[in-house]
Protein backbone atom coordinates (compact mmCIF):
# COMPACT_ATOMS: atom_id res chain seq x y z
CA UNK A 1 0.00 0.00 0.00
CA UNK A 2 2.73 2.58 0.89
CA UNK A 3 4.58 1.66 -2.35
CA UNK A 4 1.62 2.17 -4.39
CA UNK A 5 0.95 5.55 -2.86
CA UNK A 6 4.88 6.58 -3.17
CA UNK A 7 4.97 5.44 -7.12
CA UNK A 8 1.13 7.65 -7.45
CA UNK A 9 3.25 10.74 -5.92
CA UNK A 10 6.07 10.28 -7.92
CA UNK A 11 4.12 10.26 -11.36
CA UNK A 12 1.62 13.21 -10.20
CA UNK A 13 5.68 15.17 -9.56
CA UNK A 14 6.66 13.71 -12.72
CA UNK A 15 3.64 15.20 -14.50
CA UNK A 16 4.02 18.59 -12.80
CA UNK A 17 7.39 18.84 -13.07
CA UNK A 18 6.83 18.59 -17.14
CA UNK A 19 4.28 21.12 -16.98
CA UNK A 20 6.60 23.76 -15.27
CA UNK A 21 9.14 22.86 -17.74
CA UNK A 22 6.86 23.81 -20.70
CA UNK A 23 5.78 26.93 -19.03
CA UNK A 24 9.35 27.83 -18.23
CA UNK A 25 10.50 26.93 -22.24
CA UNK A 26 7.65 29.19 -23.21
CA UNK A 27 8.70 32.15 -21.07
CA UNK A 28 11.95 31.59 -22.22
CA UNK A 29 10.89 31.95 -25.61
CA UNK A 30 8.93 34.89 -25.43
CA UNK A 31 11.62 36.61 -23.27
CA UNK A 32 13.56 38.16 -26.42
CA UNK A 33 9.72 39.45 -27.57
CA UNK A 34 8.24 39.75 -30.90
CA UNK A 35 6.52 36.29 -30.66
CA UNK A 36 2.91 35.39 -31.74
CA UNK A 37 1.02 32.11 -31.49
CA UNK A 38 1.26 30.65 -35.14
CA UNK A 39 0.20 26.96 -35.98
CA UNK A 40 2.48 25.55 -39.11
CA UNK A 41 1.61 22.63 -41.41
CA UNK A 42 3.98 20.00 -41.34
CA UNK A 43 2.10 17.88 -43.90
CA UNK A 44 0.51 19.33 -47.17
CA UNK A 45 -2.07 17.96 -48.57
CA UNK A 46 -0.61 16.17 -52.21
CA UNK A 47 -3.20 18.70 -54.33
CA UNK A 48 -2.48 21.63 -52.71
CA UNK A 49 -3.31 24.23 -55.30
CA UNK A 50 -1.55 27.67 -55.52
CA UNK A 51 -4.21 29.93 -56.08
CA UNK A 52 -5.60 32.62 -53.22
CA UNK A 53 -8.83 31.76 -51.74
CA UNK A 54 -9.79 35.18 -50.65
CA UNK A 55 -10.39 38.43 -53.32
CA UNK A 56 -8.36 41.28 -52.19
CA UNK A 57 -11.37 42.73 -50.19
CA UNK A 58 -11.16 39.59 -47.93
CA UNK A 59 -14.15 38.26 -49.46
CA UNK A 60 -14.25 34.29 -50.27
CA UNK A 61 -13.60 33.51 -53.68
CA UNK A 62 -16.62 30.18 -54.53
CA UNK A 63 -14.30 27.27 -55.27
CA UNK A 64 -15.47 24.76 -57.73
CA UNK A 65 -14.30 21.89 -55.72
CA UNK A 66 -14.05 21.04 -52.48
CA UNK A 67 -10.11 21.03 -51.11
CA UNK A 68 -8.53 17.99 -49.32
CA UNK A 69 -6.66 20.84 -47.29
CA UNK A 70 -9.79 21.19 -45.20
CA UNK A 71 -8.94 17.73 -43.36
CA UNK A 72 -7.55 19.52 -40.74
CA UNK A 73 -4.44 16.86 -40.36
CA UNK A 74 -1.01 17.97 -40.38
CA UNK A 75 -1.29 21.42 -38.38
CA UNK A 76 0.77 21.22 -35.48
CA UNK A 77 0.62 24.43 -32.76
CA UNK A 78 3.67 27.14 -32.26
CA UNK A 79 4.92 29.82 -31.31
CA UNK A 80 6.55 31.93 -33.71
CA UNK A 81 9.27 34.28 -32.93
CA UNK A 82 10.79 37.35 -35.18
CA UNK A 83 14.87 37.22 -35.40
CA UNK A 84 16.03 39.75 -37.57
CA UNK A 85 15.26 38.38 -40.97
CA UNK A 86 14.19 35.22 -39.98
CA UNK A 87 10.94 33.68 -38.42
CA UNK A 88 11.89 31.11 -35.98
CA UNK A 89 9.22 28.52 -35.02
CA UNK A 90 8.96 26.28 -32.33
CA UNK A 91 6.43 23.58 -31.34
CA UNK A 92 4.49 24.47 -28.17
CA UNK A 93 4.61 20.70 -26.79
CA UNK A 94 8.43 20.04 -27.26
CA UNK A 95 11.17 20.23 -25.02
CA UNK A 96 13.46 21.40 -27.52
CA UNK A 97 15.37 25.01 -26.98
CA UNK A 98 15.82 25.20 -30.36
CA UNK A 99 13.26 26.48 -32.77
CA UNK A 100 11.60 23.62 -35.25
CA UNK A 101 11.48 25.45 -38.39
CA UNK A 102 13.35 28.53 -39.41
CA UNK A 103 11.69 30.43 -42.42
CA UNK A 104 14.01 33.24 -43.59
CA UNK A 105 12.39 36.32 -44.75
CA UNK A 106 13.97 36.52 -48.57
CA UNK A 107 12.41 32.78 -49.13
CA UNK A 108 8.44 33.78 -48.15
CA UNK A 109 6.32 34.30 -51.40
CA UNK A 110 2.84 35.15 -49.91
CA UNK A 111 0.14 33.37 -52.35
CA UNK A 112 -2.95 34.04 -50.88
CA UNK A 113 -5.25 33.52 -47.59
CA UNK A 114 -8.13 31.93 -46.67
CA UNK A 115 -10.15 31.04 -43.76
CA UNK A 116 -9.98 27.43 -41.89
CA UNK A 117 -13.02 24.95 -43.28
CA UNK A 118 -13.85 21.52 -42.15
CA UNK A 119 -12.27 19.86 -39.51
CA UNK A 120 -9.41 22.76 -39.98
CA UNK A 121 -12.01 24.71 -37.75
CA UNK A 122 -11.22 22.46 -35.08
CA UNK A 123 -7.69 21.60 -35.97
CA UNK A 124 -6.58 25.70 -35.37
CA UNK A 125 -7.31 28.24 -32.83
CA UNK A 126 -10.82 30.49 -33.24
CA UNK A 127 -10.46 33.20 -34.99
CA UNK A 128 -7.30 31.96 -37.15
CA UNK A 129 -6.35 33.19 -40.95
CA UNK A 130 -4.61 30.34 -43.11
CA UNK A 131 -1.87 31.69 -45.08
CA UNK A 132 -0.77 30.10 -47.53
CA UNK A 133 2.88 30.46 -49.05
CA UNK A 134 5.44 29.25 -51.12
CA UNK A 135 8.94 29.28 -49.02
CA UNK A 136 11.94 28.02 -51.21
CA UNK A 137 9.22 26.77 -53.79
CA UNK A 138 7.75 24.41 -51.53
CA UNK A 139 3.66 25.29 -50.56
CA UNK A 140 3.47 26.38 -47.00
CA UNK A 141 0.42 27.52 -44.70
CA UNK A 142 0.95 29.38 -41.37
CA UNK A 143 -2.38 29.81 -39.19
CA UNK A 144 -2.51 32.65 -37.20
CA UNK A 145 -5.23 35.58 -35.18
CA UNK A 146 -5.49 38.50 -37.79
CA UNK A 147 -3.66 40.69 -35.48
CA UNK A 148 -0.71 38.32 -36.01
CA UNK A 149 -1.15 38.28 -39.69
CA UNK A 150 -1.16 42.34 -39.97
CA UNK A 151 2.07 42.21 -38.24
CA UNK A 152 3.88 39.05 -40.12
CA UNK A 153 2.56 40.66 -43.37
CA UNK A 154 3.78 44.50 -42.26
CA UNK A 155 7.42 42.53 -41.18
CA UNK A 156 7.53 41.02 -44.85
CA UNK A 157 6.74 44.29 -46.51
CA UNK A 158 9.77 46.25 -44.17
CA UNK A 159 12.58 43.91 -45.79
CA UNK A 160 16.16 46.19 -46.61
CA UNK A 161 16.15 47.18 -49.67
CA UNK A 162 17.16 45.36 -52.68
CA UNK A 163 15.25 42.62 -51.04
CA UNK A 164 12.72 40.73 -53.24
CA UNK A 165 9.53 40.48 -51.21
CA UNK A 166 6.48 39.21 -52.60
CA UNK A 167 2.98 40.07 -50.03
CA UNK A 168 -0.34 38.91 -52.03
């Protein structure tokens, strides 16, 4: 009995113990600043097409078809963090100090954005924007609030110049 009640206390420490280290890897993150809550798309859907889903007035353009994309698997949630010209991202449930993905700003071509449908609407967070993006060629979709997307956009647009920058 006392050895069942000593291994219980040691897993409930174990388990709170792992949730102060995430805490303390997400302060530590968000320390430098300039970090937003972004999810990222590790896997993209084998169709995804190119084209913008929104008109420039932010107004849904009909689509013919419906898109696998909508599945809602592959998005995995993030933080993402502004370093100079880069935007580092990191998982939220890792342990890792290091950041997962690294998306310099000279490789982002903005395509187009869209709002989550389907079981994307319970994949994100509420009130998230897909954008979607080409970075070195390869498609690319970063889910963030709209408040987050007016700054990532706005950060694209302020490149050096002689930097090509491409912001649909």
């Amino acid at each position: 009995m006392v050895l069942a009640l000593v291994v219980c206390a040691a897993v409930v420490g174990l388990g709170i113990l792992g949730l102060v280290a995430f805490a303390v890897r997400r302060r530590v993150i968000q320390r430098v600043g300039g970090t937003f809550d972004c999810s990222y798309r590790l896997k993209m859907p084998a169709d995804a097409s190119t084209q913008p889903d929104l008109d420039e007035t932010g107004k849904p353009i009909p689509a013919s078809t419906p898109k696998s994309g909508a599945d809602g698997k592959g998005w995995v949630f993030g933080i993402g963090r502004y370093s100079g010209d880069c935007i580092e991202w990191f998982r939220v449930f890792s342990y890792a100090p290091r950041p997962r993905k690294i998306l310099p700003r000279t490789e982002i071509e903005v395509l187009g954005r869209r709002y989550p449908e389907g079981q994307e609407e319970l994949a994100l967070l509420s009130g998230s924007v897909v954008l979607r993006c080409l970075h070195s060629g390869a498609p690319l979709e970063l889910a963030m609030s709209e408040d987050a997307l007016t700054g990532f956009l706005a950060w694209l647009e302020a490149a050096p110049p002689g930097q090509r920058v491409n912001v649909a």
